[in-house]
PDB file of N, CA and C in Angstrom:
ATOM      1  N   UNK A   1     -32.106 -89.774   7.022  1.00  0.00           N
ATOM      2  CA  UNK A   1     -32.632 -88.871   6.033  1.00  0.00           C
ATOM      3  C   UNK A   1     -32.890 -87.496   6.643  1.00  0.00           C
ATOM      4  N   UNK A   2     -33.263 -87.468   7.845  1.00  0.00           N
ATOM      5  CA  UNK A   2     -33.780 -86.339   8.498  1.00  0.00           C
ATOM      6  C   UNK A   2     -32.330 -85.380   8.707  1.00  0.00           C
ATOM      7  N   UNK A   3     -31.382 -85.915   8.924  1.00  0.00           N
ATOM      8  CA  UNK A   3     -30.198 -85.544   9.508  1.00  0.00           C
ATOM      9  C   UNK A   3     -29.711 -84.659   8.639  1.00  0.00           C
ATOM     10  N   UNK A   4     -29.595 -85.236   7.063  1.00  0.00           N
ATOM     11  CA  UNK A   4     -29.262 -84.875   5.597  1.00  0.00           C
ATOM     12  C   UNK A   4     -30.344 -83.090   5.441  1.00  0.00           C
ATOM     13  N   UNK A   5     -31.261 -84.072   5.489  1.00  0.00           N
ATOM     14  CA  UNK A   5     -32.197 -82.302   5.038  1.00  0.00           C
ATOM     15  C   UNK A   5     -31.850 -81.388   6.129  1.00  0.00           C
ATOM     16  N   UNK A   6     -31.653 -81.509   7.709  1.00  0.00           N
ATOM     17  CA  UNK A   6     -31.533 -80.589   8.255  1.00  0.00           C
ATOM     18  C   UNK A   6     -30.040 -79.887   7.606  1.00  0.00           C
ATOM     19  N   UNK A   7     -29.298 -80.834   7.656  1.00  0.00           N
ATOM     20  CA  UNK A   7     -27.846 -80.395   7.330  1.00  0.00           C
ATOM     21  C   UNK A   7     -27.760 -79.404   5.919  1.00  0.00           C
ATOM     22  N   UNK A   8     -28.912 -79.814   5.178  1.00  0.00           N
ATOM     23  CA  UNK A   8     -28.781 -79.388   4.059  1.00  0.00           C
ATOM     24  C   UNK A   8     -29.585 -77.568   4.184  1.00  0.00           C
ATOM     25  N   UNK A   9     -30.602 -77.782   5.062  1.00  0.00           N
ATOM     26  CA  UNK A   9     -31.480 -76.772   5.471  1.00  0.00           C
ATOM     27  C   UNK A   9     -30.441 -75.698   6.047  1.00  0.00           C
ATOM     28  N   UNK A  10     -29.755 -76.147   6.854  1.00  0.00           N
ATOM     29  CA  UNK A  10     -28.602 -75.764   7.710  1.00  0.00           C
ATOM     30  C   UNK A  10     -27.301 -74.468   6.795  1.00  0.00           C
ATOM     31  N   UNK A  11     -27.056 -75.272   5.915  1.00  0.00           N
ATOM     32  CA  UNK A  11     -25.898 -75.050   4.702  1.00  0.00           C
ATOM     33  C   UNK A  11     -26.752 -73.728   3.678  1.00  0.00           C
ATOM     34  N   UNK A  12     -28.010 -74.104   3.720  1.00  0.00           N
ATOM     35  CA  UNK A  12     -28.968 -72.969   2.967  1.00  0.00           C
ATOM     36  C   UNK A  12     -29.295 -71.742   3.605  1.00  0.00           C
ATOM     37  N   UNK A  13     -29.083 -72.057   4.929  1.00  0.00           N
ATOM     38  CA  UNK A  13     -29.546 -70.665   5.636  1.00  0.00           C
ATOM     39  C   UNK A  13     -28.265 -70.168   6.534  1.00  0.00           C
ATOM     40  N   UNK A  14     -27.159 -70.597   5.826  1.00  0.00           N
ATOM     41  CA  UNK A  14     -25.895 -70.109   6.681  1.00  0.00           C
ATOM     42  C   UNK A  14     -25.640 -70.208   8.243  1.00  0.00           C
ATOM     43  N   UNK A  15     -26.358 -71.336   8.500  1.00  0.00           N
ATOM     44  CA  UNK A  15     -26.268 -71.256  10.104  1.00  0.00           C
ATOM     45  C   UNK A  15     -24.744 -71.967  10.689  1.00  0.00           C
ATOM     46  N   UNK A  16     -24.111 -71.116  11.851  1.00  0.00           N
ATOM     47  CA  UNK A  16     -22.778 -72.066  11.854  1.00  0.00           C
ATOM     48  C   UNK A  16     -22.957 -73.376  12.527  1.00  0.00           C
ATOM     49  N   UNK A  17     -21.875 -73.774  12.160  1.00  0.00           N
ATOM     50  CA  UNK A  17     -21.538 -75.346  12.701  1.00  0.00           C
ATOM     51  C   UNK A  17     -22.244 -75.697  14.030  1.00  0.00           C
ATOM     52  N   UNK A  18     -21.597 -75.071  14.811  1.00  0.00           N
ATOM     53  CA  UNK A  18     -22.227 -75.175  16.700  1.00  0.00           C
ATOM     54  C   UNK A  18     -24.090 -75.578  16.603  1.00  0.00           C
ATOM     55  N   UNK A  19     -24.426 -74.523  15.920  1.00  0.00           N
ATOM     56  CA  UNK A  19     -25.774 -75.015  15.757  1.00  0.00           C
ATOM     57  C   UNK A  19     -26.686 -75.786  14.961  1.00  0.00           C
ATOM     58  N   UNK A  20     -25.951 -75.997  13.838  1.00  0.00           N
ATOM     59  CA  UNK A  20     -26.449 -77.525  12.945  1.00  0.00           C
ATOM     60  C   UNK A  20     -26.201 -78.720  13.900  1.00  0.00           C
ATOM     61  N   UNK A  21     -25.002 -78.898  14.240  1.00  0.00           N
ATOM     62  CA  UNK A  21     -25.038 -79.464  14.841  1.00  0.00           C
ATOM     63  C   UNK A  21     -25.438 -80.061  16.034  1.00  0.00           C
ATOM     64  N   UNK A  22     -26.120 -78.944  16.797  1.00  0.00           N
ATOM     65  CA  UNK A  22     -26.657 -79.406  18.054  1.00  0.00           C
ATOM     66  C   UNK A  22     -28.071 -79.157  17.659  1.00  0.00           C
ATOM     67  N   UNK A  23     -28.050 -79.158  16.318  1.00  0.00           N
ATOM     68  CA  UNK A  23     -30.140 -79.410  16.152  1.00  0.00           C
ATOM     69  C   UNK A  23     -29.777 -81.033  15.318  1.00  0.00           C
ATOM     70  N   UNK A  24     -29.352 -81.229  14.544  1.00  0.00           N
ATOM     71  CA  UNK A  24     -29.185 -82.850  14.128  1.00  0.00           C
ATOM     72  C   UNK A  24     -29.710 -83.979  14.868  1.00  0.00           C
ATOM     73  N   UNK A  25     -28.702 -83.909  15.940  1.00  0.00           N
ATOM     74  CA  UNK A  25     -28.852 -85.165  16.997  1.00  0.00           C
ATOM     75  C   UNK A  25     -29.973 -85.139  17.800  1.00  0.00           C
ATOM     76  N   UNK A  26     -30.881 -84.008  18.855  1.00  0.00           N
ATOM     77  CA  UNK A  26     -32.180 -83.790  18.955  1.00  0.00           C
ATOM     78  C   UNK A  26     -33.224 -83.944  18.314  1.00  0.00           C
ATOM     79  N   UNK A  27     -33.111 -84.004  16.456  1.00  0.00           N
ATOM     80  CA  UNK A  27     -34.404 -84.246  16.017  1.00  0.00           C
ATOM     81  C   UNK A  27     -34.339 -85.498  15.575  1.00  0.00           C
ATOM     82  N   UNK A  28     -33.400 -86.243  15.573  1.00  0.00           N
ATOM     83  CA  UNK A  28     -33.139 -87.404  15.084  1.00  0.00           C
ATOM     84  C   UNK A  28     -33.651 -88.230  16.073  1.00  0.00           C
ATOM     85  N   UNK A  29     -33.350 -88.024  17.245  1.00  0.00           N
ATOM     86  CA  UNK A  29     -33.618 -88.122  18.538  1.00  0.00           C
ATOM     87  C   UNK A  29     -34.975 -88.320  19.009  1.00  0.00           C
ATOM     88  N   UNK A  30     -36.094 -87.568  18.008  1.00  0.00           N
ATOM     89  CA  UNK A  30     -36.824 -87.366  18.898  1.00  0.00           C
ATOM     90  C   UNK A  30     -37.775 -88.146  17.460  1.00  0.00           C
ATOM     91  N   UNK A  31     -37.523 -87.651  15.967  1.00  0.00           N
ATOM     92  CA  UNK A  31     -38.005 -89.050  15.038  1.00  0.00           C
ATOM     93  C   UNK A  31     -37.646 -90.304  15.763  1.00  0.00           C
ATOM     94  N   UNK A  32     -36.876 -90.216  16.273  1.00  0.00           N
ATOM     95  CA  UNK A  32     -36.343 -92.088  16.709  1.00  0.00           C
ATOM     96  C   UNK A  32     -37.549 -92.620  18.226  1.00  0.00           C
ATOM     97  N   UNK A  33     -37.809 -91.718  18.485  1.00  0.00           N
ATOM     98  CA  UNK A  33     -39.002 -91.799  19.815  1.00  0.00           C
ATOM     99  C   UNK A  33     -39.675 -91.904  19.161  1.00  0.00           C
ATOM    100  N   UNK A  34     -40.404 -91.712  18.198  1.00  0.00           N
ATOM    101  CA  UNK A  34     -41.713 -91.569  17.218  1.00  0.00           C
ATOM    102  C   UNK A  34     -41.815 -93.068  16.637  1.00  0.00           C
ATOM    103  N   UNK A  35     -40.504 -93.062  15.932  1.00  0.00           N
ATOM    104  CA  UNK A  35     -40.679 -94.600  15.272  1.00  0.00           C
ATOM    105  C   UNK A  35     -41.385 -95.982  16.559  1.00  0.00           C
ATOM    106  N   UNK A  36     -39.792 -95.887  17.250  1.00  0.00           N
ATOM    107  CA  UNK A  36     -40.091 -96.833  18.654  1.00  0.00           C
ATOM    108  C   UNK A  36     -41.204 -96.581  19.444  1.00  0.00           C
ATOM    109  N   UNK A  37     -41.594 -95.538  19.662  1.00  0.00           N
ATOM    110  CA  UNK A  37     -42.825 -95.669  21.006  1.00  0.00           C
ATOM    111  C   UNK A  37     -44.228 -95.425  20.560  1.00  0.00           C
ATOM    112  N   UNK A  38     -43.996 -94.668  19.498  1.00  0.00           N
ATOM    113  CA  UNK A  38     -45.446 -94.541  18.937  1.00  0.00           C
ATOM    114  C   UNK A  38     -45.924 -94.998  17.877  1.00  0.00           C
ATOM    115  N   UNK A  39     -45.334 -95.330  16.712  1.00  0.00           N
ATOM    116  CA  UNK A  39     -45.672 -95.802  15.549  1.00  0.00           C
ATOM    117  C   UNK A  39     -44.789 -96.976  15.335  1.00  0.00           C
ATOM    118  N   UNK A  40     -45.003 -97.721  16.411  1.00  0.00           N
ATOM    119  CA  UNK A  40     -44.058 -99.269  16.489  1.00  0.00           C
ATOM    120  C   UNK A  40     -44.541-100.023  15.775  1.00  0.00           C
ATOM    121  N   UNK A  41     -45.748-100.221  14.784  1.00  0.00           N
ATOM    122  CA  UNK A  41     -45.985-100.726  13.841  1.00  0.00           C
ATOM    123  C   UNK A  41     -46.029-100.602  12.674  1.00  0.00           C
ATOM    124  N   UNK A  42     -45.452 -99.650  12.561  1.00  0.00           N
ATOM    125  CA  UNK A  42     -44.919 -99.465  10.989  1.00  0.00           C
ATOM    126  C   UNK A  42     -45.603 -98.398  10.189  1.00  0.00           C
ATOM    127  N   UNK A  43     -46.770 -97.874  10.293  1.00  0.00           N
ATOM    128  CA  UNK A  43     -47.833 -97.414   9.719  1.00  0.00           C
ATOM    129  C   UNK A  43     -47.806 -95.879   9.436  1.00  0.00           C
ATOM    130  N   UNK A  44     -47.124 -95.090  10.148  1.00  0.00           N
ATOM    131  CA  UNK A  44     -47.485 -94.170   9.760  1.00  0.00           C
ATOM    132  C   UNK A  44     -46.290 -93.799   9.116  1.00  0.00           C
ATOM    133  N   UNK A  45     -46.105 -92.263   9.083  1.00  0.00           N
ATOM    134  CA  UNK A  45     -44.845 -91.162   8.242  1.00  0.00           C
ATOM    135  C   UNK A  45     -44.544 -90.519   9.352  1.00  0.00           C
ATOM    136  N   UNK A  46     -43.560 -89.688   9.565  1.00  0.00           N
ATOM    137  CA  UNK A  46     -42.952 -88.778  10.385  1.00  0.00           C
ATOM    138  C   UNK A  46     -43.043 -87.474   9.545  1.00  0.00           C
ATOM    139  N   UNK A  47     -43.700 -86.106   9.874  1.00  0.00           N
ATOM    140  CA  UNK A  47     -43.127 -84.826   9.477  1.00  0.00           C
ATOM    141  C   UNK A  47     -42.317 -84.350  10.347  1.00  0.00           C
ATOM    142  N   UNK A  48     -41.727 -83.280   9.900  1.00  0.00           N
ATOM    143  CA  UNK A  48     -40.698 -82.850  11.279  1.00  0.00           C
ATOM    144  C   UNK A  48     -40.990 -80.784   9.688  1.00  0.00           C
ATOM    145  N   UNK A  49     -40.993 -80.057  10.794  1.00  0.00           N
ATOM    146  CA  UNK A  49     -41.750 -79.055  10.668  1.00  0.00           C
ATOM    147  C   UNK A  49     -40.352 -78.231  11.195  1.00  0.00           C
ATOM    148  N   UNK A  50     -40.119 -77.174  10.265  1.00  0.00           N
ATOM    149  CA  UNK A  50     -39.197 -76.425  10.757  1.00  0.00           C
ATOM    150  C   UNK A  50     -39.461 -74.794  10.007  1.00  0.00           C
ATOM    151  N   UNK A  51     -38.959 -74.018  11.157  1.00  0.00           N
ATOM    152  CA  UNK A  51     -39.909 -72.167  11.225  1.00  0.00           C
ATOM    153  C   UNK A  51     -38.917 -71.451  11.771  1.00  0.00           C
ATOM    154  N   UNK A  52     -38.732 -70.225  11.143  1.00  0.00           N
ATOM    155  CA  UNK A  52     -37.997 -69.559  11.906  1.00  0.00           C
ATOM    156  C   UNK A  52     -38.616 -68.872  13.314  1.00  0.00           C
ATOM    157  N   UNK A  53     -38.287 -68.193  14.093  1.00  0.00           N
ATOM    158  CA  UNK A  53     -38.969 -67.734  15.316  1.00  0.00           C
ATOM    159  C   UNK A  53     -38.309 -66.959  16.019  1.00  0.00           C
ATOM    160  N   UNK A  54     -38.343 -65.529  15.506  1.00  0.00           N
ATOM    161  CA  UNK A  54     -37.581 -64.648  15.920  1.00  0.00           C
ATOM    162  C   UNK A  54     -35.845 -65.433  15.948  1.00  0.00           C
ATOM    163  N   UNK A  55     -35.009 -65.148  16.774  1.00  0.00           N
ATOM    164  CA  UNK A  55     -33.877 -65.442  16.718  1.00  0.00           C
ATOM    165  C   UNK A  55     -33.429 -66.961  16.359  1.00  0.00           C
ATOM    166  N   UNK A  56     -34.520 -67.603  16.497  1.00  0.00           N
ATOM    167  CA  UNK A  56     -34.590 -69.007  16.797  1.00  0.00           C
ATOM    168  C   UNK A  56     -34.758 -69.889  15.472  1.00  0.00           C
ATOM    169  N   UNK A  57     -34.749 -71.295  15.877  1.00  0.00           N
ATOM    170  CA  UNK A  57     -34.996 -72.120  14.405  1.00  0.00           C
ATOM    171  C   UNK A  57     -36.207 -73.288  15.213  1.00  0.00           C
ATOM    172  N   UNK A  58     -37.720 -73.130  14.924  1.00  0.00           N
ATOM    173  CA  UNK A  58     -38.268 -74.032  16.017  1.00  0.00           C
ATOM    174  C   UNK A  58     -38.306 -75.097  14.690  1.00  0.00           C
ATOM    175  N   UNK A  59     -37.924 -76.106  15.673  1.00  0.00           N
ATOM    176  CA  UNK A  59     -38.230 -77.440  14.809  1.00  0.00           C
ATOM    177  C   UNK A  59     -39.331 -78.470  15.821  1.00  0.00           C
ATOM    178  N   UNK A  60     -40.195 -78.621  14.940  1.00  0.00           N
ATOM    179  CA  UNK A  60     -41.982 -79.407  15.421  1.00  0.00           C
ATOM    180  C   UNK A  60     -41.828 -81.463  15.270  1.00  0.00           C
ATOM    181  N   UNK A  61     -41.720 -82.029  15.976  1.00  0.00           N
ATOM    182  CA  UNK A  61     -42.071 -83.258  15.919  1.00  0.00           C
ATOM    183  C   UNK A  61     -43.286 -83.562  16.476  1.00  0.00           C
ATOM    184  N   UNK A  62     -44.601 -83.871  15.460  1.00  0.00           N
ATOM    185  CA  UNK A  62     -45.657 -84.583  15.926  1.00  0.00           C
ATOM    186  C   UNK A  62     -46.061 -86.068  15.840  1.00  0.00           C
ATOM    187  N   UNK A  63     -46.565 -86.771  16.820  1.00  0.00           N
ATOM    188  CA  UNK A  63     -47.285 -88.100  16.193  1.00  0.00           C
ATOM    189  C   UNK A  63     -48.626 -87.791  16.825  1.00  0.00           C
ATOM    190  N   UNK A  64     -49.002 -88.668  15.780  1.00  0.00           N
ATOM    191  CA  UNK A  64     -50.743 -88.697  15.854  1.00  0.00           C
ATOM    192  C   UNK A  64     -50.769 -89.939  16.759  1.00  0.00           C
ATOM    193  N   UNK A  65     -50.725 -91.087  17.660  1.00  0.00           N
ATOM    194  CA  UNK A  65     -50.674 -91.979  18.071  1.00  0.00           C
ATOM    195  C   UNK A  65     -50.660 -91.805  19.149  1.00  0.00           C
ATOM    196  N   UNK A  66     -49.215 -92.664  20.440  1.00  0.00           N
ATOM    197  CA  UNK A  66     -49.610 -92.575  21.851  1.00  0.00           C
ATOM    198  C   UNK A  66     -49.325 -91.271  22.189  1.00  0.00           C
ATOM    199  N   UNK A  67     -48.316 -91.078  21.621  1.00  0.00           N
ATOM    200  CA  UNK A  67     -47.625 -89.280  22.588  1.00  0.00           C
ATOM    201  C   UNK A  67     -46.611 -89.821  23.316  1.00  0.00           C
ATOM    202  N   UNK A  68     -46.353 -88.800  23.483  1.00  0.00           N
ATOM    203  CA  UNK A  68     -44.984 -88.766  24.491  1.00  0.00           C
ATOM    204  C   UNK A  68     -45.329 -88.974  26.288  1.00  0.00           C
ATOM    205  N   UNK A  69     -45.306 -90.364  26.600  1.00  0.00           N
ATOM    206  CA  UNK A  69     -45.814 -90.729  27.594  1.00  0.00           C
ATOM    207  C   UNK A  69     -45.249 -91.780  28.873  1.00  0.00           C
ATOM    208  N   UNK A  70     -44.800 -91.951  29.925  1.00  0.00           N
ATOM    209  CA  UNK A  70     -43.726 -93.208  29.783  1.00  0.00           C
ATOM    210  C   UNK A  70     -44.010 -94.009  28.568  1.00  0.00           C
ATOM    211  N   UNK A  71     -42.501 -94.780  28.481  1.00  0.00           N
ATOM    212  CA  UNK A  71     -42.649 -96.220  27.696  1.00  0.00           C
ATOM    213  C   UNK A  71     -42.777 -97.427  28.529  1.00  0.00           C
ATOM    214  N   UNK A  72     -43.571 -98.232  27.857  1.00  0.00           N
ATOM    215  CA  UNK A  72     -43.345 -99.663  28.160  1.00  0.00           C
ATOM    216  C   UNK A  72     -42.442-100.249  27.811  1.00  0.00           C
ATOM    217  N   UNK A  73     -41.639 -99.517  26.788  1.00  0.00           N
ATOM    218  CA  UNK A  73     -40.190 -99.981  26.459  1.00  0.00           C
ATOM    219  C   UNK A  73     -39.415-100.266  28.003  1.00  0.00           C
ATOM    220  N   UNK A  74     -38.634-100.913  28.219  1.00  0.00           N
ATOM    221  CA  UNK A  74     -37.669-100.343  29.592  1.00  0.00           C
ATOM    222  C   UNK A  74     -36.061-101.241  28.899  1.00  0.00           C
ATOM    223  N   UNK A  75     -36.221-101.418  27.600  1.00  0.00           N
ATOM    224  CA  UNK A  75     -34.752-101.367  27.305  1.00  0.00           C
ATOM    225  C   UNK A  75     -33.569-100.968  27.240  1.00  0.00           C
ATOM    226  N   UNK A  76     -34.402 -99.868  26.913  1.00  0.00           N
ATOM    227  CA  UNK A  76     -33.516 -98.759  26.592  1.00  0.00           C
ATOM    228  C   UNK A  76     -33.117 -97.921  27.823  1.00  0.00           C
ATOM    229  N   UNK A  77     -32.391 -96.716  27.469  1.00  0.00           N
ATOM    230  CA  UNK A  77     -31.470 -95.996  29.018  1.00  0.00           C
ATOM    231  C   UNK A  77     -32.708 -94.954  29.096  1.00  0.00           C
ATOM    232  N   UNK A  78     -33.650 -94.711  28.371  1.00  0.00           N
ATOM    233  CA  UNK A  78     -34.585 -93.739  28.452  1.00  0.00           C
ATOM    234  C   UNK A  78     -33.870 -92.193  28.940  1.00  0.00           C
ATOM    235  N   UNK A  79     -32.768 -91.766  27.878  1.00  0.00           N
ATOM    236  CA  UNK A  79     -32.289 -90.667  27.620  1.00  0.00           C
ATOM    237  C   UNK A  79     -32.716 -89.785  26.933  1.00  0.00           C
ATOM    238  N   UNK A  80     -33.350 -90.173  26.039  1.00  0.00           N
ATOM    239  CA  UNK A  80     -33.694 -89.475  24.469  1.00  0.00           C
ATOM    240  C   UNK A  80     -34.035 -88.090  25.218  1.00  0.00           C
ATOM    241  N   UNK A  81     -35.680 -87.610  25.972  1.00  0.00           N
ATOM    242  CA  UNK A  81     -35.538 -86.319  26.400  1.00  0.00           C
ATOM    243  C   UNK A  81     -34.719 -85.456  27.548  1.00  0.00           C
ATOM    244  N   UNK A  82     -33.533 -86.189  28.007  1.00  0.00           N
ATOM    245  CA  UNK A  82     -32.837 -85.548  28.712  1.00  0.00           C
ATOM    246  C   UNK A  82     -31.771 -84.966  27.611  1.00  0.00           C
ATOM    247  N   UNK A  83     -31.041 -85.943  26.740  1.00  0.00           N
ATOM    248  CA  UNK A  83     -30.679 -85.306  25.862  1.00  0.00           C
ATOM    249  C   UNK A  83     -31.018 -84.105  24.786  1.00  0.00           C
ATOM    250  N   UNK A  84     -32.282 -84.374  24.357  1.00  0.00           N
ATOM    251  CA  UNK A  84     -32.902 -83.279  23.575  1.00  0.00           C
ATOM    252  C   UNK A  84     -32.803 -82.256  24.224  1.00  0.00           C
ATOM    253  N   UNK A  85     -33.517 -82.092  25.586  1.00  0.00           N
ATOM    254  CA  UNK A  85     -33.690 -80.733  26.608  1.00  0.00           C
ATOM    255  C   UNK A  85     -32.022 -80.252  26.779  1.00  0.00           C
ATOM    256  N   UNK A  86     -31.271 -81.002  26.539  1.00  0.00           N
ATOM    257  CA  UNK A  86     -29.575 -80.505  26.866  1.00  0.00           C
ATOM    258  C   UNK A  86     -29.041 -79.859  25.720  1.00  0.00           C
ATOM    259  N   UNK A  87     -29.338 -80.225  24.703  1.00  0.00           N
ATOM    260  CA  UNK A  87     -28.917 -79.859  22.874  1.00  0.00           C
ATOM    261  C   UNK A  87     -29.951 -78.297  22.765  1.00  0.00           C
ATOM    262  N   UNK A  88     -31.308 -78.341  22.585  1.00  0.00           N
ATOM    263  CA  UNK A  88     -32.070 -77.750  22.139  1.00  0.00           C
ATOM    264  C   UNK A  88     -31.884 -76.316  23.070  1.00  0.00           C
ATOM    265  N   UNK A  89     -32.333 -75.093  22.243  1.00  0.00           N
ATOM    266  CA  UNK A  89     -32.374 -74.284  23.586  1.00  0.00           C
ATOM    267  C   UNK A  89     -33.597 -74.275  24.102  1.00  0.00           C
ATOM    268  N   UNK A  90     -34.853 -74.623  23.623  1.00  0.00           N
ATOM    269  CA  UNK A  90     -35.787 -75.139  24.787  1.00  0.00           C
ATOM    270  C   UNK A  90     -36.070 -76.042  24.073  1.00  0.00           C
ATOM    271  N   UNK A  91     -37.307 -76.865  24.728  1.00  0.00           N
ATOM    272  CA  UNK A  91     -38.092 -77.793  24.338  1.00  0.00           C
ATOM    273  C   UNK A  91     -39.370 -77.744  25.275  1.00  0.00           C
ATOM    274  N   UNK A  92     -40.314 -77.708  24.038  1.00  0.00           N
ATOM    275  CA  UNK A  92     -41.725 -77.927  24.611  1.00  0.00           C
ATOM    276  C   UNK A  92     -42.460 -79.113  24.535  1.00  0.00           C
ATOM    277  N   UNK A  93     -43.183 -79.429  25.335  1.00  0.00           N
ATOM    278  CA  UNK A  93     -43.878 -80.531  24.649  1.00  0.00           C
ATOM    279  C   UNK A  93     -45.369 -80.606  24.600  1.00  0.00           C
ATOM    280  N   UNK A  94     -45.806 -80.977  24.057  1.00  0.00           N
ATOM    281  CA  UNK A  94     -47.666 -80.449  23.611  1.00  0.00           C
ATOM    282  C   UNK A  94     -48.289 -81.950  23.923  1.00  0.00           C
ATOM    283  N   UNK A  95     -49.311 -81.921  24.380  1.00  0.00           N
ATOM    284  CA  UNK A  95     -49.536 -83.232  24.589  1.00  0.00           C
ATOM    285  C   UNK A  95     -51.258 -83.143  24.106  1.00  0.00           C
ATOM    286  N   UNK A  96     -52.019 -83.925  22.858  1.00  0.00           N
ATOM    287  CA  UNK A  96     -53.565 -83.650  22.544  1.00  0.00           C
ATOM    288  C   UNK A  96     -54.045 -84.333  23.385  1.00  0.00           C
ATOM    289  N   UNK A  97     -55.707 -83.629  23.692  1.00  0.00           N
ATOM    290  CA  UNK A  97     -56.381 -84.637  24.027  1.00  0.00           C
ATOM    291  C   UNK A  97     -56.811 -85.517  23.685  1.00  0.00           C
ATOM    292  N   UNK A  98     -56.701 -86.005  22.665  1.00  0.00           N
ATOM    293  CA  UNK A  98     -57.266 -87.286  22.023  1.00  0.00           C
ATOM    294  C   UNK A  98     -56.229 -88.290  21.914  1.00  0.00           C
ATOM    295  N   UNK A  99     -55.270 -87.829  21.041  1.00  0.00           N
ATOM    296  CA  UNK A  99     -54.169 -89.110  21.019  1.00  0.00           C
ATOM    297  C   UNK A  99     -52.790 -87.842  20.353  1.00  0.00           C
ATOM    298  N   UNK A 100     -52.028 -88.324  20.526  1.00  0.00           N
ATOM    299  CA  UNK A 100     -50.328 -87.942  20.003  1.00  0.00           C
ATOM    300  C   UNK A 100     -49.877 -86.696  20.935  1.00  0.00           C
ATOM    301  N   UNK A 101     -48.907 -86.313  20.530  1.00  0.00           N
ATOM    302  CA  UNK A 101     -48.000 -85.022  20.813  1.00  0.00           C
ATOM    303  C   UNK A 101     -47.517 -84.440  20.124  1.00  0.00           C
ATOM    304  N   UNK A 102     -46.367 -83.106  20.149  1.00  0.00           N
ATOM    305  CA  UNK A 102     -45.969 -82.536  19.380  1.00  0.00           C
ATOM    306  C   UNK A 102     -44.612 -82.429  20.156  1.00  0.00           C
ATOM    307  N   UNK A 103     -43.607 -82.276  20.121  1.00  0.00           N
ATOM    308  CA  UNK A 103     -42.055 -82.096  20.543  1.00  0.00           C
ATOM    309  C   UNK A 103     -41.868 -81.024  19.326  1.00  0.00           C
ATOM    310  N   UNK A 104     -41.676 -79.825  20.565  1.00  0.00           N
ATOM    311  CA  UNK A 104     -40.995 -78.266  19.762  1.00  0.00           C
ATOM    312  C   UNK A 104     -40.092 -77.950  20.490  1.00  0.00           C
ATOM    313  N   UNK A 105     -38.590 -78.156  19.881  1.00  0.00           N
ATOM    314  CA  UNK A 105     -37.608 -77.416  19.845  1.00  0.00           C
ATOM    315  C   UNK A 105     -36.832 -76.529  18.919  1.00  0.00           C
ATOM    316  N   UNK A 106     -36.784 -75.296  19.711  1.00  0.00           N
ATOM    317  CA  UNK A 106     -35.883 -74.286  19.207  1.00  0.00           C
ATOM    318  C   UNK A 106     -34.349 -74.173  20.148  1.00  0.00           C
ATOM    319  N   UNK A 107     -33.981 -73.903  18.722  1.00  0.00           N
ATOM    320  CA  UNK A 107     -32.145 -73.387  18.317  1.00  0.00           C
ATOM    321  C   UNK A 107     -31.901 -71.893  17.841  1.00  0.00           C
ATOM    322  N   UNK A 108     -31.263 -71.351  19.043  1.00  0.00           N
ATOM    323  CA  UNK A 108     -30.738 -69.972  18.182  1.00  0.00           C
ATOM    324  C   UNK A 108     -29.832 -69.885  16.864  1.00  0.00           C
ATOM    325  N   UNK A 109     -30.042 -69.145  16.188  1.00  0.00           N
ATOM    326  CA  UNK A 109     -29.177 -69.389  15.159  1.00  0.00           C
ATOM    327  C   UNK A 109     -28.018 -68.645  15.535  1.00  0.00           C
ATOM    328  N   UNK A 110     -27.994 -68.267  16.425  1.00  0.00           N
ATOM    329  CA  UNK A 110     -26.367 -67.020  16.567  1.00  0.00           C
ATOM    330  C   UNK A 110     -25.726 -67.842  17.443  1.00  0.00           C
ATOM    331  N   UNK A 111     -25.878 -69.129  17.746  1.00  0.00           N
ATOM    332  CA  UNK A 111     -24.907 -69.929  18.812  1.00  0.00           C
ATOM    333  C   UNK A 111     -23.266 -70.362  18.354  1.00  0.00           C
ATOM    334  N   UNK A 112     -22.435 -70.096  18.430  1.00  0.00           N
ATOM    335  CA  UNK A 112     -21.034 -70.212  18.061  1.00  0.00           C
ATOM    336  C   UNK A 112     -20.248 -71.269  18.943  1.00  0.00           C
ATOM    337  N   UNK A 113     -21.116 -71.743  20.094  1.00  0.00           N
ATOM    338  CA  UNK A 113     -20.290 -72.700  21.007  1.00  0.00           C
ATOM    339  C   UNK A 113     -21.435 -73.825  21.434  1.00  0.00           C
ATOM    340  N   UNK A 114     -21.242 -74.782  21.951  1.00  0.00           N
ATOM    341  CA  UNK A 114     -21.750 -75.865  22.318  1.00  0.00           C
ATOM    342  C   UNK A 114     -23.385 -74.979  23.349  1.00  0.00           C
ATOM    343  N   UNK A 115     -24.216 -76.147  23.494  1.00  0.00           N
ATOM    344  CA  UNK A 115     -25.128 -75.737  23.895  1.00  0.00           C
ATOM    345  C   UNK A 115     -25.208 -75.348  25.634  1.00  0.00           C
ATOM    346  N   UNK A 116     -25.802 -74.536  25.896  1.00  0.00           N
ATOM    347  CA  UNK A 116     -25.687 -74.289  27.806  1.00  0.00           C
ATOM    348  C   UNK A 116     -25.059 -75.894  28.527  1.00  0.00           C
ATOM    349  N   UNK A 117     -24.232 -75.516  29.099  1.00  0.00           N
ATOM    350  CA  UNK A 117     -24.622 -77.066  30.245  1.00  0.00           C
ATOM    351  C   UNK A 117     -23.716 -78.209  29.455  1.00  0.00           C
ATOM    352  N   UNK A 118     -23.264 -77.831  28.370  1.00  0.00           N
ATOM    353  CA  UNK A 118     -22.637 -78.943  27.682  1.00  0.00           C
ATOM    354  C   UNK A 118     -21.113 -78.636  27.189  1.00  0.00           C
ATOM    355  N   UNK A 119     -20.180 -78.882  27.950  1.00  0.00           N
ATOM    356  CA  UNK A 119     -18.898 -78.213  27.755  1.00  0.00           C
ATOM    357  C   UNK A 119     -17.655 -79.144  26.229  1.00  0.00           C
TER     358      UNK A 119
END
């Protein structure tokens, strides 16, 4: 679903291909960390928050829960933020003191070719 609205967000604000596309798979990416590591029980919602920022398109993933912290998962290849940090042109990550995080990445919108580092 997330993929759809960006795409659709994407198509509304004339952004080219190169960069819909390399924001898609990062936020999907990083809802999919949210589901699995933090809200592994089902309970909450995902927002995903998107702003322009000067040249940029910042897109906000928060959970209110563990945060972005190792996993106890160890199934998985534990790629998700190497990938994001490779797609995104940055990525921040916010970490509360109480409980959750926030994952902010921005995308230039004037990108015409694949992202730095990714041929």
């Amino acid at each position: 679903m997330v993929r759809h609205v960006l795409g659709a967000l994407a198509e509304a604000l004339d952004l080219p291909h190169a960069v819909t596309k390399d924001m898609r798979l990062p936020v999907t990416e990083a809802c999919t960390n949210v589901v699995r590591h933090a809200y592994a029980d089902g309970r909450d919602t995902i927002d995903v928050f998107v702003r322009p920022r000067g040249s940029a398109l910042e897109v906000t993933v928060p959970d209110s829960r563990r945060g972005i912290e190792p996993s106890p998962d160890t199934s998985g290849p534990g790629l998700g933020l190497p990938l994001i940090a490779a797609l995104a042109d940055s990525l921040e990550i916010e970490r509360s003191a109480g409980a959750g995080s926030r994952l902010i990445m921005s995308f230039l919108r004037t990108r015409t070719g694949p992202a730095v580092g990714l041929a």
